[in-house]
Protein backbone atom coordinates (compact mmCIF):
# COMPACT_ATOMS: atom_id res chain seq x y z
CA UNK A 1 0.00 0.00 0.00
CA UNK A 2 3.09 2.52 0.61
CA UNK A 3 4.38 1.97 -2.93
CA UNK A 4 1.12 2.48 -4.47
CA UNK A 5 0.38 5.30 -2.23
CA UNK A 6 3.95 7.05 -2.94
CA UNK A 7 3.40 6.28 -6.37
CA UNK A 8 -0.05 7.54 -6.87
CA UNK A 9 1.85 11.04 -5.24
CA UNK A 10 4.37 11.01 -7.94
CA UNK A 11 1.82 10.94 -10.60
CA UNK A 12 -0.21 13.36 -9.19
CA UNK A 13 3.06 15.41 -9.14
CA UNK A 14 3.71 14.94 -12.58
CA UNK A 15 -0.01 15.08 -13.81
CA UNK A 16 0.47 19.13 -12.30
CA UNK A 17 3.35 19.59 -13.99
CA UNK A 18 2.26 18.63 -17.24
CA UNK A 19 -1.01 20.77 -17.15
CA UNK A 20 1.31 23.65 -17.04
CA UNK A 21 2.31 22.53 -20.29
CA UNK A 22 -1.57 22.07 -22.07
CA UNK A 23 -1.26 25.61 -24.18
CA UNK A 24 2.72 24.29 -25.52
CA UNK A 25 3.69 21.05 -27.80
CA UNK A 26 4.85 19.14 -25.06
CA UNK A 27 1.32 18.47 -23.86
CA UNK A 28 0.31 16.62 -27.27
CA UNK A 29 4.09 14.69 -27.04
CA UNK A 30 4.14 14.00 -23.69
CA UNK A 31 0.91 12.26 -24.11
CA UNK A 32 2.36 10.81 -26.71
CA UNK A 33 4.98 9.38 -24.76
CA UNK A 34 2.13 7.65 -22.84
CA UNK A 35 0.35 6.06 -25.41
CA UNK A 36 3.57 4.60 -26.72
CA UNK A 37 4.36 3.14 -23.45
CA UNK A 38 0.77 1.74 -22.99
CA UNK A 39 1.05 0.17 -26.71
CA UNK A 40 4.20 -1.55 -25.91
CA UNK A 41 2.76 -2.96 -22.62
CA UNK A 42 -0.37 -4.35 -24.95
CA UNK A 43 2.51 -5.95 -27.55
CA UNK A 44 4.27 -7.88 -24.62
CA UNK A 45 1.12 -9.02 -23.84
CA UNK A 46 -0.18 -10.19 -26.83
CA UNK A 47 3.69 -11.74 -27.28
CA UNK A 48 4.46 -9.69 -30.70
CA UNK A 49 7.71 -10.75 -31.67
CA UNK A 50 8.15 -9.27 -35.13
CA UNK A 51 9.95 -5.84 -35.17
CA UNK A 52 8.63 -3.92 -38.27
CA UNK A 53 5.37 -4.40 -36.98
CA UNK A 54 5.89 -3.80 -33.10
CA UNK A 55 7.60 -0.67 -34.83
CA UNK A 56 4.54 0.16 -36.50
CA UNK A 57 1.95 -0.03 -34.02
CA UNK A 58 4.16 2.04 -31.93
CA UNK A 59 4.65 4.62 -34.23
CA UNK A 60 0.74 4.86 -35.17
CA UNK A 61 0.13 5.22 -31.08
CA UNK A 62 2.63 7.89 -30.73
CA UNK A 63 1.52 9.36 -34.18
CA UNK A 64 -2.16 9.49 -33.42
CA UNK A 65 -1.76 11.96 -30.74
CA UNK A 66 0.18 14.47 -32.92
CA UNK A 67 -1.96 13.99 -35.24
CA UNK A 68 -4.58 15.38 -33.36
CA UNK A 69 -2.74 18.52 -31.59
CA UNK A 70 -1.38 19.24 -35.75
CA UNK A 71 -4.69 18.17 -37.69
CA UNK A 72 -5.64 22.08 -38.32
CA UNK A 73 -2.06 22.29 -40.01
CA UNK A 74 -1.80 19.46 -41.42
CA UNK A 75 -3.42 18.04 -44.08
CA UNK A 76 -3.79 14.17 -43.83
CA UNK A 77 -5.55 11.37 -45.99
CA UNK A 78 -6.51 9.91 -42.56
CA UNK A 79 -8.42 6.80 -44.03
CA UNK A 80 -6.21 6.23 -46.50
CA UNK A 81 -3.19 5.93 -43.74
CA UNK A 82 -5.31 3.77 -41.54
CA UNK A 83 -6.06 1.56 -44.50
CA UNK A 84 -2.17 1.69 -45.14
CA UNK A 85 -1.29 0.92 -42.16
CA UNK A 86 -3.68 -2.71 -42.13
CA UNK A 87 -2.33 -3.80 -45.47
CA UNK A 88 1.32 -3.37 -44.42
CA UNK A 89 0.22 -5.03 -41.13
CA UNK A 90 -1.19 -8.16 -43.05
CA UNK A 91 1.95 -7.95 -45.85
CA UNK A 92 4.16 -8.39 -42.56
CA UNK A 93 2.33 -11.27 -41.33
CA UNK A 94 2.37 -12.90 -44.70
CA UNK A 95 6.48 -12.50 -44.58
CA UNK A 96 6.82 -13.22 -41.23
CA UNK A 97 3.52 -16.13 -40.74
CA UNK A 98 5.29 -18.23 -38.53
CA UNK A 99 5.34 -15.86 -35.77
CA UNK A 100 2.56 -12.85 -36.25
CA UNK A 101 -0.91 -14.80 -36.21
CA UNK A 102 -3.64 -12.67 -37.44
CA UNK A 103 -5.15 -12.80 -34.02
CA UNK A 104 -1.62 -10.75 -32.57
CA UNK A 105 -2.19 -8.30 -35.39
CA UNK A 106 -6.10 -7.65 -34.66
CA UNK A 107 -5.32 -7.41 -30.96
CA UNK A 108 -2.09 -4.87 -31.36
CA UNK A 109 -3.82 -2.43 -34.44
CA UNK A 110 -6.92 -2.64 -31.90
CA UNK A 111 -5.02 -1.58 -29.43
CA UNK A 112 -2.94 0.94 -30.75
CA UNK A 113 -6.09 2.53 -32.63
CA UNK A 114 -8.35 2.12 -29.11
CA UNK A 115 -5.56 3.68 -26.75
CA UNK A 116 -4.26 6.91 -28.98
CA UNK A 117 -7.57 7.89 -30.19
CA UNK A 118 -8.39 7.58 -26.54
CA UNK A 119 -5.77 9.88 -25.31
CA UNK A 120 -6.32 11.99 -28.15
CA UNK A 121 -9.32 13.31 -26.44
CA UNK A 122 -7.23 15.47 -24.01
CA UNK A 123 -5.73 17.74 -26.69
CA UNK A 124 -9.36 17.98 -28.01
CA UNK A 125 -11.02 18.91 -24.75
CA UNK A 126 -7.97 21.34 -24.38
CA UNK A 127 -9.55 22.89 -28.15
CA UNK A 128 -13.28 22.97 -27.56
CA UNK A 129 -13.14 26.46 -27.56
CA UNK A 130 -11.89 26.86 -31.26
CA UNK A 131 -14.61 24.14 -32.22
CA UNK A 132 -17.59 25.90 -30.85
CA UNK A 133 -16.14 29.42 -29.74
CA UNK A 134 -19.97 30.35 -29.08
CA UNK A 135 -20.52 27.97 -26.28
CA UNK A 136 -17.12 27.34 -25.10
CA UNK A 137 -14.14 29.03 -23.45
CA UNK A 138 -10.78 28.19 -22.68
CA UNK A 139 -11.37 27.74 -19.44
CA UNK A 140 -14.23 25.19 -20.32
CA UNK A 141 -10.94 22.80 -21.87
CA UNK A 142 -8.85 22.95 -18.83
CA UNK A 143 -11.51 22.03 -17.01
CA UNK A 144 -12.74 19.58 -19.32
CA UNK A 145 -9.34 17.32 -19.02
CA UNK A 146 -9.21 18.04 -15.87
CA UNK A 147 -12.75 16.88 -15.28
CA UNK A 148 -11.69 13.55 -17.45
CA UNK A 149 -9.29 12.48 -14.96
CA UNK A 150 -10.85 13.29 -11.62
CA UNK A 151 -13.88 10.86 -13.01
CA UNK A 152 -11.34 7.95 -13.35
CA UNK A 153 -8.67 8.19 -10.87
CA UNK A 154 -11.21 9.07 -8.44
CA UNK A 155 -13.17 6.33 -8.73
CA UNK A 156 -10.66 3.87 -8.45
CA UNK A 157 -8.83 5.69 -5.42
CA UNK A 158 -12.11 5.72 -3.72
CA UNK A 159 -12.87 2.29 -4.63
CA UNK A 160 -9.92 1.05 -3.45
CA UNK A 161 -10.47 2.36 -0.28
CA UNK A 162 -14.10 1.52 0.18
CA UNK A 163 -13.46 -2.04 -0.90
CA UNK A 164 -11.11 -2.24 1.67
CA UNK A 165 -13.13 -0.31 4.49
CA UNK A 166 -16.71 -1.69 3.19
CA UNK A 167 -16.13 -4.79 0.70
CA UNK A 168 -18.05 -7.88 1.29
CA UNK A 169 -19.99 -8.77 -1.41
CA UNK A 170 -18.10 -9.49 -4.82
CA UNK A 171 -18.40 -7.48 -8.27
CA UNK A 172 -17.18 -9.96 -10.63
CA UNK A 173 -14.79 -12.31 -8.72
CA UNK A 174 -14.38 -14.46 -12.18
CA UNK A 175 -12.58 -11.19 -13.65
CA UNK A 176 -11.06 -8.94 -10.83
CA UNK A 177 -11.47 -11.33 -7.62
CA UNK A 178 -10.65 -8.07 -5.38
CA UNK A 179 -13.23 -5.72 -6.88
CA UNK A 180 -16.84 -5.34 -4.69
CA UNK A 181 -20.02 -3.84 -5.28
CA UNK A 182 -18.98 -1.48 -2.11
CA UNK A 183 -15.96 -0.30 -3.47
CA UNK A 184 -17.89 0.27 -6.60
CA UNK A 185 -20.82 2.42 -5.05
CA UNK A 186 -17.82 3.94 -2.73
CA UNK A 187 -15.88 5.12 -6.29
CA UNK A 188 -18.91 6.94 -7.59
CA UNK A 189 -19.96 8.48 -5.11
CA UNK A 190 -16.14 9.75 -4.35
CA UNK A 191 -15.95 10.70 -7.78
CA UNK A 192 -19.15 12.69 -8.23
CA UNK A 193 -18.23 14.43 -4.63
CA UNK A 194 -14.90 15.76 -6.47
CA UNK A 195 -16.38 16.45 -9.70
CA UNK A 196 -18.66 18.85 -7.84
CA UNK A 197 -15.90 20.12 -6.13
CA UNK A 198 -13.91 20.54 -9.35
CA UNK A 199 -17.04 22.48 -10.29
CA UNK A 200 -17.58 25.15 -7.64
CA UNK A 201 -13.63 25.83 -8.00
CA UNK A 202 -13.85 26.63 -11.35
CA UNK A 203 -17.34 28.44 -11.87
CA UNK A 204 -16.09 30.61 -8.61
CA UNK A 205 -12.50 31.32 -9.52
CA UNK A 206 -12.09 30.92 -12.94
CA UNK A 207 -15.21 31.77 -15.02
CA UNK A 208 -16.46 28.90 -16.07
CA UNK A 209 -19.09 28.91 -19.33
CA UNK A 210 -22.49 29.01 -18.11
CA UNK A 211 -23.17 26.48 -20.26
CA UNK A 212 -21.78 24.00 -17.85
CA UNK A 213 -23.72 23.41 -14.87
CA UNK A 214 -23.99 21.33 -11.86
CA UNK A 215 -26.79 18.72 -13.05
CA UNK A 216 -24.83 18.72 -16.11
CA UNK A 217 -21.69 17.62 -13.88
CA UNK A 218 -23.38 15.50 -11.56
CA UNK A 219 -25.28 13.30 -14.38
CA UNK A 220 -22.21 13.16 -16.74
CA UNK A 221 -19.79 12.38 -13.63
CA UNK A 222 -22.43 9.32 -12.84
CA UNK A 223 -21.99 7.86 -15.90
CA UNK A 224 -18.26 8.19 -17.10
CA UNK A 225 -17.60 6.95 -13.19
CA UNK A 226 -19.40 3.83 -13.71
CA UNK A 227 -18.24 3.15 -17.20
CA UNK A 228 -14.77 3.49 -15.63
CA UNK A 229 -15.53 0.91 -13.51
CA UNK A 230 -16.10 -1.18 -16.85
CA UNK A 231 -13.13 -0.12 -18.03
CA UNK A 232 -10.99 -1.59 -15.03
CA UNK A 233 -12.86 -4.85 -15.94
CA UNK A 234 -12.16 -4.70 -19.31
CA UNK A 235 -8.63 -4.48 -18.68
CA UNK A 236 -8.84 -7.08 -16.43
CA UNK A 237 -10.18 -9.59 -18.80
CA UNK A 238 -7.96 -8.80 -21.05
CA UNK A 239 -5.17 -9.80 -18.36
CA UNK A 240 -7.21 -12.71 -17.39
CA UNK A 241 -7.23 -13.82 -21.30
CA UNK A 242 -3.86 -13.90 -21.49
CA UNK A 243 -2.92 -14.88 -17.87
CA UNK A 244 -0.88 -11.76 -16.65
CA UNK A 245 -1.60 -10.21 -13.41
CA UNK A 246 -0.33 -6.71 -15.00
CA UNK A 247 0.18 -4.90 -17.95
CA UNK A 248 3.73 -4.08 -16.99
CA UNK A 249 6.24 -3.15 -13.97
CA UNK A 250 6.93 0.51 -14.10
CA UNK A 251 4.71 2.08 -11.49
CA UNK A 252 5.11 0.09 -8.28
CA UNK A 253 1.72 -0.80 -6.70
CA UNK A 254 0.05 -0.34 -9.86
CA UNK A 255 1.92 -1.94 -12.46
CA UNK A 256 2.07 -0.61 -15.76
CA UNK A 257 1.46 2.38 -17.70
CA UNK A 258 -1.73 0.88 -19.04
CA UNK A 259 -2.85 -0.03 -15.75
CA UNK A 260 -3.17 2.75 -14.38
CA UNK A 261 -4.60 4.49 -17.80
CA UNK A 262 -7.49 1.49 -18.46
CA UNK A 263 -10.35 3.02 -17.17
CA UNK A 264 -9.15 6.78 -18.51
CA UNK A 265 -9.35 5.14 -22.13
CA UNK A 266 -13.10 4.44 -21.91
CA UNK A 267 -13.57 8.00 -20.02
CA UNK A 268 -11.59 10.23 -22.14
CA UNK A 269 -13.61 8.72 -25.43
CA UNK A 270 -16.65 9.37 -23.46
CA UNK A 271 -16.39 12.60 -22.21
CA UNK A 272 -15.85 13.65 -25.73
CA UNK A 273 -18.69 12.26 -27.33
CA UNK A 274 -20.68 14.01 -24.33
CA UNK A 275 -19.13 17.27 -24.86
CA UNK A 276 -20.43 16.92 -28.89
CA UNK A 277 -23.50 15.80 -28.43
CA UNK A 278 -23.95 18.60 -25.97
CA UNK A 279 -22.81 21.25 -28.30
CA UNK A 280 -25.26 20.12 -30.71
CA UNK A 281 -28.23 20.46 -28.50
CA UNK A 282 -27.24 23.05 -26.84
C-alpha cells in the first residue's frame, strides 16, 4: 500500500506539472509518450515478436496523438493511412507467418487505434473552444481534461479504499477477484463528490461557461464513473485472457502504464462524445 500510495503522489506530481504545459507542444508529445508506453505494454502481452510491426503499431500510437494537436495544419488522408497501415500489417504477417498470427495483429492495431484515439481526447477537450467558440471558453478545456481524470482516478482511489473499508460482497470475482459492489458504489460516489468540487472551484475562480452546470456535472460524472468501472474490468479480462496479473512493472503498486490508464481510455472517449453531443443540442 506505501508503494502504491507514494506512487499515486508522484503521478499526481507529474499530472500538475504537465497541465502547465496544455497551451505548448509538449502536452500533445508528452501524451504521446504515454500512449507509446501503454502500446508496448499491450505488444508484450499479446507476445508480438516481429519488429517492423511492433515498430509500427508504436509509431501509429505515438503518431495518433500528434496527429490530433497538428490536424488544423496538417493536411492528412486519414483513411487512407489507416487503411495503409492494415495492409502493411497483413503484408508483414504474410512475410513473417510463422510468428505474427492474425489474431496478434487484430489485438495490437486494436489496441494501438483504441488507446491513442483515446488519449487523443485530451488535446481535443484542451480545443473545444476553437470548435464551438460560441458555447465554449478556454477555461471550459482545462476544465474539461481536468474533469476527465478526476472521473477515473477518483473512482478507483475511492474504490480502493471503500473495498477495503466496506467490501463484502463481490463485483465480478471471475474477472477482478478483489473488486466489490462497495468499493464500486464507494468510487462513484467519491468521484461525483470531487467532480462537484472541481465544479464550484472553477465556476467561482475561474469563469467557467455558463453552459456548464452542476446537473450537467453531476449526471455526466455518474456515468463516465461507472463506465470506468467497466473499463478496469475490461482491462482485467484482457489480463485474465492472457494470464498476466499486469500490464507491466513501471509504477510500483500499480503496475504498468496501461494499468493505471485502463479506465481513462473508456472515459476520455466518453467525455468527448458528451461534450459533442452537448454542443449540438445546446
Amino acid at each position: 500500500m506505501k508503494k502504491r500510495l507514494l506512487t499515486a503522489l508522484i503521478g499526481i506530481l507529474i499530472a500538475v506539472g504537465w497541465m502547465f504545459t496544455i497551451y505548448t507542444p509538449a502536452y500533445a508529445v508528452i501524451m504521446a509518450v504515454f500512449a507509446v508506453m501503454a502500446e508496448y505494454e499491450m505488444l508484450k502481452v499479446f507476445n508480438v515478436k516481429n519488429i517492423p510491426f511492433k515498430a509500427l503499431c508504436l509509431i501509429l500510437s505515438g503518431g495518433i496523438l500528434l496527429y490530433a494537436d497538428y490536424k488544423d495544419r496538417i493536411e492528412l488522408p486519414f483513411f487512407a493511412v489507416v487503411t495503409g497501415v492494415v495492409l502493411l500489417s497483413l503484408v508483414l504477417m504474410v512475410l513473417d507467418f510463422e510468428r505474427l498470427k492474425f489474431e496478434q495483429v487484430v489485438c495490437s492495431l486494436f489496441s494501438a487505434f483504441a488507446i491513442a484515439s483515446a488519449m487523443s481526447c485530451v488535446v481535443l477537450y484542451r480545443d473545444v473552444y476553437k470548435v464551438y467558440p460560441d458555447l465554449y471558453t478556454q477555461t471550459d478545456g482545462v476544465f474539461y481534461v481536468l474533469f476527465s481524470f478526476f472521473c477515473a482516478w477518483f473512482t478507483d482511489g475511492f474504490a480502493l479504499f471503500a473495498g477495503m473499508a466496506l467490501g463484502k460482497h463481490k463485483l465480478a470475482p471471475k474477472i477482478s477477484p478483489k473488486k466489490t459492489v462497495e468499493g464500486a458504489v464507494g468510487g462513484v460516489i467519491g468521484c461525483i463528490g470531487t467532480c462537484v468540487a472541481l465544479f464550484y472551484v472553477f465556476k467561482l475562480n475561474y469563469n467557467l461557461s455558463e453552459h456548464i452546470t452542476l446537473p450537467f456535472v453531476i449526471i455526466s460524472a455518474l456515468f463516465l464513473s461507472v463506465l470506468s468501472i467497466f473499463g478496469d474490468l475490461a482491462a482485467s479480462t484482457i489480463k485474465r485472457h492472457h494470464g498476466v496479473k499486469d500490464f507491466g512493472n513501471l509504477l510500483p503498486g500499480h503496475g504498468g502504464v496501461m494499468d493505471r490508464f485502463d479506465s481513462s481510455i473508456f472515459v476520455f472517449a466518453a467525455l468527448y462524445g458528451i461534450i459533442t453531443v452537448a454542443a449540438r443540442l445546446m
